[in-house]
C-alpha atoms as a PDB file:
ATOM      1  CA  UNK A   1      79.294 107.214  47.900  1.00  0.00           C
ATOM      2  CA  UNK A   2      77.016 106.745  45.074  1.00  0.00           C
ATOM      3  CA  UNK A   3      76.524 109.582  42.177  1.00  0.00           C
ATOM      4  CA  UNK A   4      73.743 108.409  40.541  1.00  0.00           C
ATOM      5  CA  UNK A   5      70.857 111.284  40.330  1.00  0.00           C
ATOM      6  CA  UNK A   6      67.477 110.943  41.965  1.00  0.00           C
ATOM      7  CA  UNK A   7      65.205 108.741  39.415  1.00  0.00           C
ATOM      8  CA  UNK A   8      62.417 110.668  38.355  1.00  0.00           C
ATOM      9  CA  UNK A   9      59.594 108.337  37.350  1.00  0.00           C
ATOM     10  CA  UNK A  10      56.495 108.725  34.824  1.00  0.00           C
ATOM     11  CA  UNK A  11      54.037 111.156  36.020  1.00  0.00           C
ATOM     12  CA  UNK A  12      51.231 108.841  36.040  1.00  0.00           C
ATOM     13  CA  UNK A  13      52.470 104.906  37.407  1.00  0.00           C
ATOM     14  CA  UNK A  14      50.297 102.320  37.217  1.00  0.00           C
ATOM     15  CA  UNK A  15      46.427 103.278  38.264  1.00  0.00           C
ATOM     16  CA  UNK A  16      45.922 107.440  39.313  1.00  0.00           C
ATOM     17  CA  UNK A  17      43.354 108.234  42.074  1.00  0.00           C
ATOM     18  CA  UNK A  18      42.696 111.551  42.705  1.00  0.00           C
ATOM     19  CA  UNK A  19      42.680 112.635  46.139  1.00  0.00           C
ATOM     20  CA  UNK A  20      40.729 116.202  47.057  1.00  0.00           C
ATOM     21  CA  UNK A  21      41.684 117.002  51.189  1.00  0.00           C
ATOM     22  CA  UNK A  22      39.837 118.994  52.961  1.00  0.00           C
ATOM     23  CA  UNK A  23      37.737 120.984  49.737  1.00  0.00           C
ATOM     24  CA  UNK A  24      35.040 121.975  52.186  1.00  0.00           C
ATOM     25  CA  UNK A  25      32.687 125.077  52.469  1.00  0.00           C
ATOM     26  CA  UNK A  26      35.106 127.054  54.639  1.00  0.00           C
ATOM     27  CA  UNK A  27      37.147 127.529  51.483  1.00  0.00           C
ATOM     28  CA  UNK A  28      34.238 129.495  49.748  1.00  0.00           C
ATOM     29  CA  UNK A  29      32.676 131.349  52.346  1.00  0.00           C
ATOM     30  CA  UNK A  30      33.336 134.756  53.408  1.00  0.00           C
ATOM     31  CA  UNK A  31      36.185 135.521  55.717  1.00  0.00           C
ATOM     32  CA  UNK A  32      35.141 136.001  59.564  1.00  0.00           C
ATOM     33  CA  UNK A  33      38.405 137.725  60.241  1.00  0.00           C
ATOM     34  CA  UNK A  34      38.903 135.418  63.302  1.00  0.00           C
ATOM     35  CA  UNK A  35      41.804 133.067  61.688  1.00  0.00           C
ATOM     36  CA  UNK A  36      45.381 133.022  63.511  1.00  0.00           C
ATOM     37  CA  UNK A  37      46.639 132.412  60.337  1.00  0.00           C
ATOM     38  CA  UNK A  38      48.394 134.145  57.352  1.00  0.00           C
ATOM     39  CA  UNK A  39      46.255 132.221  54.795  1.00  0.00           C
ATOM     40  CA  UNK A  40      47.641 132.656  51.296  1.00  0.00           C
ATOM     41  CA  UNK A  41      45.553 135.541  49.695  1.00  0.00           C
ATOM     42  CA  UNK A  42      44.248 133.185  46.833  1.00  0.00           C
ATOM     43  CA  UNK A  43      43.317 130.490  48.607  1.00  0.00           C
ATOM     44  CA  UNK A  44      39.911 130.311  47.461  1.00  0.00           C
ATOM     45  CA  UNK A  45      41.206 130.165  43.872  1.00  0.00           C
ATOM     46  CA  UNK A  46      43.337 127.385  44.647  1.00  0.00           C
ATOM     47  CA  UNK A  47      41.052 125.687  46.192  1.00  0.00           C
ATOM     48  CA  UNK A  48      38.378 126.351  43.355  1.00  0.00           C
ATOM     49  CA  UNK A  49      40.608 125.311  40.674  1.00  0.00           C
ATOM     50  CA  UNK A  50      40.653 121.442  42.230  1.00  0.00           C
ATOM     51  CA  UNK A  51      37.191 121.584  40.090  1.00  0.00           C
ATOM     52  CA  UNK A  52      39.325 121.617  37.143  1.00  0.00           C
ATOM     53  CA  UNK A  53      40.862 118.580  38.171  1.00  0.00           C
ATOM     54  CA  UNK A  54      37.787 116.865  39.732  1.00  0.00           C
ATOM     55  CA  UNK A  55      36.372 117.182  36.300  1.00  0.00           C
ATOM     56  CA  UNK A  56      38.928 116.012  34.045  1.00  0.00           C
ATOM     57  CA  UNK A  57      39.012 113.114  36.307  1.00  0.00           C
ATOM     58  CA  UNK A  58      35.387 111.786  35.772  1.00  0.00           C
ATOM     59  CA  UNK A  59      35.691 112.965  31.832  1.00  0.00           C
ATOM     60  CA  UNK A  60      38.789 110.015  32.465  1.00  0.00           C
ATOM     61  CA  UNK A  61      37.655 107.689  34.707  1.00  0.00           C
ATOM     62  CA  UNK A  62      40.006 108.218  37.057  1.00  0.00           C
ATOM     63  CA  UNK A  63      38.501 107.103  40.918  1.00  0.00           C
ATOM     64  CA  UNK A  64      37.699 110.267  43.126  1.00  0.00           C
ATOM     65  CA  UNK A  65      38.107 110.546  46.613  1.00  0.00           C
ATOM     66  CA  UNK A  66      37.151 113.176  48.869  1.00  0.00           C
ATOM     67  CA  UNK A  67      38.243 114.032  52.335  1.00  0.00           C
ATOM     68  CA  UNK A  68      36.365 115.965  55.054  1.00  0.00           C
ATOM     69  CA  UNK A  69      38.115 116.766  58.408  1.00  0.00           C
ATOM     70  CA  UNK A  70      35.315 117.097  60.974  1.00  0.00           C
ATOM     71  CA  UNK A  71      35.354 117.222  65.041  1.00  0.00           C
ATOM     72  CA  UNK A  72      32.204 116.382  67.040  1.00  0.00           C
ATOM     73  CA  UNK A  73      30.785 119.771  68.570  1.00  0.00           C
ATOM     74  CA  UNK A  74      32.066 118.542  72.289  1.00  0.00           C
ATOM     75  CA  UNK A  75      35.825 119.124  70.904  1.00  0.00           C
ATOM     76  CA  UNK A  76      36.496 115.582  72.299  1.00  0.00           C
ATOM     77  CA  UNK A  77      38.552 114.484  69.493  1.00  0.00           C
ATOM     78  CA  UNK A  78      40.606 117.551  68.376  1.00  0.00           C
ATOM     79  CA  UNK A  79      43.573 115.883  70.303  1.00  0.00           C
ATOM     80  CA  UNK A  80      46.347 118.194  69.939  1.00  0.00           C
ATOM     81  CA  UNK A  81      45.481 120.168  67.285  1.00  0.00           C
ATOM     82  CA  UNK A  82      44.552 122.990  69.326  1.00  0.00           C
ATOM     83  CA  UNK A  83      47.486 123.525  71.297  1.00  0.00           C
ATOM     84  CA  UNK A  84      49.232 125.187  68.159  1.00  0.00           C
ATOM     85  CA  UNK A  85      48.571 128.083  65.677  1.00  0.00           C
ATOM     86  CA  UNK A  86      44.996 126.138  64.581  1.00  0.00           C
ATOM     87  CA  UNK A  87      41.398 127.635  66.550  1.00  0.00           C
ATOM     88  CA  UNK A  88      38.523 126.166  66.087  1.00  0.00           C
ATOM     89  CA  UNK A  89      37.664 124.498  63.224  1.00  0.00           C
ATOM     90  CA  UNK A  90      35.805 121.642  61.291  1.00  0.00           C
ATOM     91  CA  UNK A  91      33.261 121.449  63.748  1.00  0.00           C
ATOM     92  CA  UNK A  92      30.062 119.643  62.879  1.00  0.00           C
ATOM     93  CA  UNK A  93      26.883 121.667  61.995  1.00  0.00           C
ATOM     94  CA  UNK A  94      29.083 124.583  61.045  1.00  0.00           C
ATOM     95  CA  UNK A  95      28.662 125.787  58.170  1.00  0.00           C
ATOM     96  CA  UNK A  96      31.874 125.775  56.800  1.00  0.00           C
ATOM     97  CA  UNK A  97      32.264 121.808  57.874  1.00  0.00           C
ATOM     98  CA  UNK A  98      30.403 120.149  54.854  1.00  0.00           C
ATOM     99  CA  UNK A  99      32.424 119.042  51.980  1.00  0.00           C
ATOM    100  CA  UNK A 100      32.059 121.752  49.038  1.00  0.00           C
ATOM    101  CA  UNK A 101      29.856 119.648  46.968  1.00  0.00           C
ATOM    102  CA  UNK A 102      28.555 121.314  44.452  1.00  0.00           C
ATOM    103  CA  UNK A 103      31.525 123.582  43.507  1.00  0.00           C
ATOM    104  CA  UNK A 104      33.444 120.598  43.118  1.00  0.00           C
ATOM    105  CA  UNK A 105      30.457 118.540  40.976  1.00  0.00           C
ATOM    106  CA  UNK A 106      30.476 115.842  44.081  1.00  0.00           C
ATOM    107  CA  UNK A 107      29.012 112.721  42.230  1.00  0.00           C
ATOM    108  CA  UNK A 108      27.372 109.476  44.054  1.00  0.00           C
ATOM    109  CA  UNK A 109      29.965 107.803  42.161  1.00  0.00           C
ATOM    110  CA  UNK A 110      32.761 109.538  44.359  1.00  0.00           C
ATOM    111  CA  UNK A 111      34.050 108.077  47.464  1.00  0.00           C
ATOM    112  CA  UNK A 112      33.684 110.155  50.838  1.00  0.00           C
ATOM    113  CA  UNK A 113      36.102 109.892  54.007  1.00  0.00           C
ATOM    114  CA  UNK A 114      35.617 111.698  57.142  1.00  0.00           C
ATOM    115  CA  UNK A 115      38.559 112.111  58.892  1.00  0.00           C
ATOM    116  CA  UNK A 116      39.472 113.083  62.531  1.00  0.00           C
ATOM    117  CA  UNK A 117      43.273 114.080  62.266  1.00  0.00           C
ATOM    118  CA  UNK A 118      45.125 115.709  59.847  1.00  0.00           C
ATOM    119  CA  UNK A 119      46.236 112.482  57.516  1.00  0.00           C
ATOM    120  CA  UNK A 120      43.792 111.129  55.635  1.00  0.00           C
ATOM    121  CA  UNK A 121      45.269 107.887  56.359  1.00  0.00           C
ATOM    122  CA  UNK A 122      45.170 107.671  60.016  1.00  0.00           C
ATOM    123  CA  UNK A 123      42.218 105.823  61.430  1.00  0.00           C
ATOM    124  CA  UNK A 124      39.881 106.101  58.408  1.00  0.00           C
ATOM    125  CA  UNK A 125      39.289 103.260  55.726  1.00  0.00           C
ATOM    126  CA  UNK A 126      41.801 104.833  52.795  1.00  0.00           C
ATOM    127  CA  UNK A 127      44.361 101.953  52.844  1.00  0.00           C
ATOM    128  CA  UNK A 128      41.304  99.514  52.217  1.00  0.00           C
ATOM    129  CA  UNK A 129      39.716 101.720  49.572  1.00  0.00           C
ATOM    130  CA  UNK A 130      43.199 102.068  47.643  1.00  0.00           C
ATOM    131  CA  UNK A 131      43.956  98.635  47.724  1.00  0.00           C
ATOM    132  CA  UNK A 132      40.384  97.887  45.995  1.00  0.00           C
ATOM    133  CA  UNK A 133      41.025 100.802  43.932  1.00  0.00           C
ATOM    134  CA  UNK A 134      44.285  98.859  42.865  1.00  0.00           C
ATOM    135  CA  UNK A 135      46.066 102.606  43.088  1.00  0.00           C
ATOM    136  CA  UNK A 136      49.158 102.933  42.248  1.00  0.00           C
ATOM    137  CA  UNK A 137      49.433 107.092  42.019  1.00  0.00           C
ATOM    138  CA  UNK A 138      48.237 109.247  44.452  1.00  0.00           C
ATOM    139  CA  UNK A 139      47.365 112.923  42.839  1.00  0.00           C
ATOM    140  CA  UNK A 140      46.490 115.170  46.014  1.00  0.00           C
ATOM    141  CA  UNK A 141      44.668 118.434  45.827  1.00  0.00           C
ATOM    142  CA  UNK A 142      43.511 120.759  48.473  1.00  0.00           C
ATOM    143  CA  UNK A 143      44.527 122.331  52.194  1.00  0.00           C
ATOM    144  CA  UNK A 144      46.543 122.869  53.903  1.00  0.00           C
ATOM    145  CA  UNK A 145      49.963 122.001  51.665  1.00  0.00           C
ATOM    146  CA  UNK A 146      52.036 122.106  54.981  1.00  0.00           C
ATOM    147  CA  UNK A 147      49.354 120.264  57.133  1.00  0.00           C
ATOM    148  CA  UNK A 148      46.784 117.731  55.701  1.00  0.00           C
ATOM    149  CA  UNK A 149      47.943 117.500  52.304  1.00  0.00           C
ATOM    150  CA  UNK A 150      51.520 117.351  53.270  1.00  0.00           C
ATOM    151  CA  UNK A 151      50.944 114.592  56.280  1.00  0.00           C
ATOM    152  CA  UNK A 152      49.070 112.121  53.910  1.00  0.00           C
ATOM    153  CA  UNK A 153      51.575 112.390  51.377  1.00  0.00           C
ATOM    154  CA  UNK A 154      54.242 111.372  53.595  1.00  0.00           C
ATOM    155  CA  UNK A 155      51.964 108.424  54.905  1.00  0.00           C
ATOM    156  CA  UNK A 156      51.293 107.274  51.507  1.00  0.00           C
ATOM    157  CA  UNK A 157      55.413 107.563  50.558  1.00  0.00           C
ATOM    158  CA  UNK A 158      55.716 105.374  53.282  1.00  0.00           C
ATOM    159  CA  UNK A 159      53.309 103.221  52.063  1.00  0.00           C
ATOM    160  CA  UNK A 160      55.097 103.074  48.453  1.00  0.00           C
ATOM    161  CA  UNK A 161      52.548 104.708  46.596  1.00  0.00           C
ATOM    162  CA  UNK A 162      53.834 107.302  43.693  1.00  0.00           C
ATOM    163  CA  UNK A 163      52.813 110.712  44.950  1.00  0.00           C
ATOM    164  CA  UNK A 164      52.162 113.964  42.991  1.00  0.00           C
ATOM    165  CA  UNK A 165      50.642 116.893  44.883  1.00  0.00           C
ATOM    166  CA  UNK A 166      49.152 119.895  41.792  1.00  0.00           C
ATOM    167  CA  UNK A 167      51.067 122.779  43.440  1.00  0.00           C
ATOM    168  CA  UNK A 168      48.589 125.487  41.875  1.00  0.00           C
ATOM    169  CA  UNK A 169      45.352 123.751  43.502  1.00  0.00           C
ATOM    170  CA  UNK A 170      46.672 123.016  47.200  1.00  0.00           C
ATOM    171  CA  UNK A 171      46.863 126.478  49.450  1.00  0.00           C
ATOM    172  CA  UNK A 172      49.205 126.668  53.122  1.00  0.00           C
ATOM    173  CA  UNK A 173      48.122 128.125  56.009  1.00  0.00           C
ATOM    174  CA  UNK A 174      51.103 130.797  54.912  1.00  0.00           C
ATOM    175  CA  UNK A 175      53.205 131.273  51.653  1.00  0.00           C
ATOM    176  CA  UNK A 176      56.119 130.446  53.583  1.00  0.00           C
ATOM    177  CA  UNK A 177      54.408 127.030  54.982  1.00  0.00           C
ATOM    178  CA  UNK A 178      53.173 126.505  51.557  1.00  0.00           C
ATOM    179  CA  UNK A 179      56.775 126.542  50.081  1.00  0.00           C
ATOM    180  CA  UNK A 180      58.173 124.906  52.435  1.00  0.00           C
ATOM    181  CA  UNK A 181      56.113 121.659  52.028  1.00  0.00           C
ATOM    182  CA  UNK A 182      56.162 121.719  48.645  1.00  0.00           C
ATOM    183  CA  UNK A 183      60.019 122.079  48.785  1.00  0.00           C
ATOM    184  CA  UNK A 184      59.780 118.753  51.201  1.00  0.00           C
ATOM    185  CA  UNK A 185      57.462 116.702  48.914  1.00  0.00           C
ATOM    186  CA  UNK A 186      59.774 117.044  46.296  1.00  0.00           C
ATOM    187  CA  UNK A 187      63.012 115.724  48.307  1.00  0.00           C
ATOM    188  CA  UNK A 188      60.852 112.355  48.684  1.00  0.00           C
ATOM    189  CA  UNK A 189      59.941 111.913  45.269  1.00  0.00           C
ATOM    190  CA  UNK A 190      61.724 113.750  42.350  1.00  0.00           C
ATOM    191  CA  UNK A 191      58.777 115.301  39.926  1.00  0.00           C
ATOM    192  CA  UNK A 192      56.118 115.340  42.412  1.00  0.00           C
ATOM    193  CA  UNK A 193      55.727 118.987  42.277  1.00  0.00           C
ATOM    194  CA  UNK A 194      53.012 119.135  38.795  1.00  0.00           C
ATOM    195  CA  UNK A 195      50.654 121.724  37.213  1.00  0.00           C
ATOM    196  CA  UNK A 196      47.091 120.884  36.997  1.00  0.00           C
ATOM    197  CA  UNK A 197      47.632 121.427  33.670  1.00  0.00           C
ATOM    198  CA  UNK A 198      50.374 118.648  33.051  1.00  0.00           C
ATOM    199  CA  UNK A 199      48.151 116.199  35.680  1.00  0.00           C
ATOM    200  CA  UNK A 200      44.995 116.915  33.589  1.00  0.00           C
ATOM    201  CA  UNK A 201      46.723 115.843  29.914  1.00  0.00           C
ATOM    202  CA  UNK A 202      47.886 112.984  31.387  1.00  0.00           C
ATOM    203  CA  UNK A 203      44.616 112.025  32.850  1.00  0.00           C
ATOM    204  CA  UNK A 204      43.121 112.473  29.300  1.00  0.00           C
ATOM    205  CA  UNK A 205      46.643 110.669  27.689  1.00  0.00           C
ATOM    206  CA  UNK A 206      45.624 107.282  28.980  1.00  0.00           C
ATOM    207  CA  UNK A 207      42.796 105.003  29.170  1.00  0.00           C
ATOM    208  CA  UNK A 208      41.745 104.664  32.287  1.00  0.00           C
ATOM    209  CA  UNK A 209      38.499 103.476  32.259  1.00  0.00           C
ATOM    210  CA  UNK A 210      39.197 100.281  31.834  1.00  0.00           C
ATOM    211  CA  UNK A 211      40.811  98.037  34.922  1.00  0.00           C
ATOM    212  CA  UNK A 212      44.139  96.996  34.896  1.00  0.00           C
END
């Protein structure tokens, strides 16, 4: 059996593109009290710190994508998702559905995905958009760490990207779930776990505005 130690690579390989799941107005508006589940209590501060990275990421010219889940109102396309923990949710005209725009300084520059499922690679143009993009490090940002966020960074290990997920500006649907994932991340790729402090000096450590 081999001893050699998991290789931990740069932070930053290649081309970053910063991918913000699932930022959408549900995050910032009051609490209905309705939710089956244990959301972490500082969720929307996790969720409002992404800004931080948004930000840091036009100041760097580092590509921006944003995701919005979002189900048509006759629930035909929720598939599964409701036959766990989940209720309702994402549901167009809601107004917690939209993409949280102007906390997060949404620019025309940005790229927008809808999404059906839970990855934001299954059945929506990412692959394409990457490839264009000539991305070679995925940063993710944004909710759920266990769910969306954790089932696109598995799609995009499999796809051989380098993935980092900012563990202080992604939020679980519990503590527990939120650990967990993060825990799970890590096993695929040693040093994915980073700050939004370390991801935002090495945004502004390289010059990214010009293409490879």
């Amino acid at each position: 059996m081999s001893n050699l130690l998991p290789h931990a690579r740069e932070m930053i390989v290649g081309r970053p593109v910063l991918l913000a799941i699932d930022v959408q107005m549900g995050c910032f508006l009051p609490s209905t009290g309705t939710s089956r589940l244990d959301l972490m209590p500082d969720l929307r501060e996790r969720m409002a710190r992404v800004r931080t990275l948004v930000d840091a990421a036009h100041e760097n010219g580092v590509p921006v994508i944003f995701f919005q889940e979002v189900h048509r109102p006759n629930l035909i396309d929720f598939g599964r998702e409701l036959d766990g923990m989940e209720g309702l949710h994402c549901v167009e005209g809601q107004p917690g559905t939209p993409i949280a725009a102007e906390e997060m300084d949404l620019r025309a520059d940005d790229y927008v995905i809808s999404k059906r499922r839970y990855s934001c690679f299954f059945g929506t143009e990412l692959e394409i958009l990457l490839k264009s993009l000539k991305a070679d490090t995925l940063i993710m940002a944004g909710g759920f760490t266990d769910v969306c966020v954790h089932y696109t960074y598995v799609d995009a290990h499999q796809r051989d990207y380098f993935c980092r997920v900012v563990e202080d500006c992604v939020a679980g649907s519990s503590i527990r779930a939120h650990d967990g994932a993060l825990e799970a991340m890590e096993y695929m790729q040693s040093g994915a776990r980073r700050t939004s402090h370390e991801i935002i000096a090495g945004f502004r450590s390289q010059d990214l505005t010009v293409a490879a």
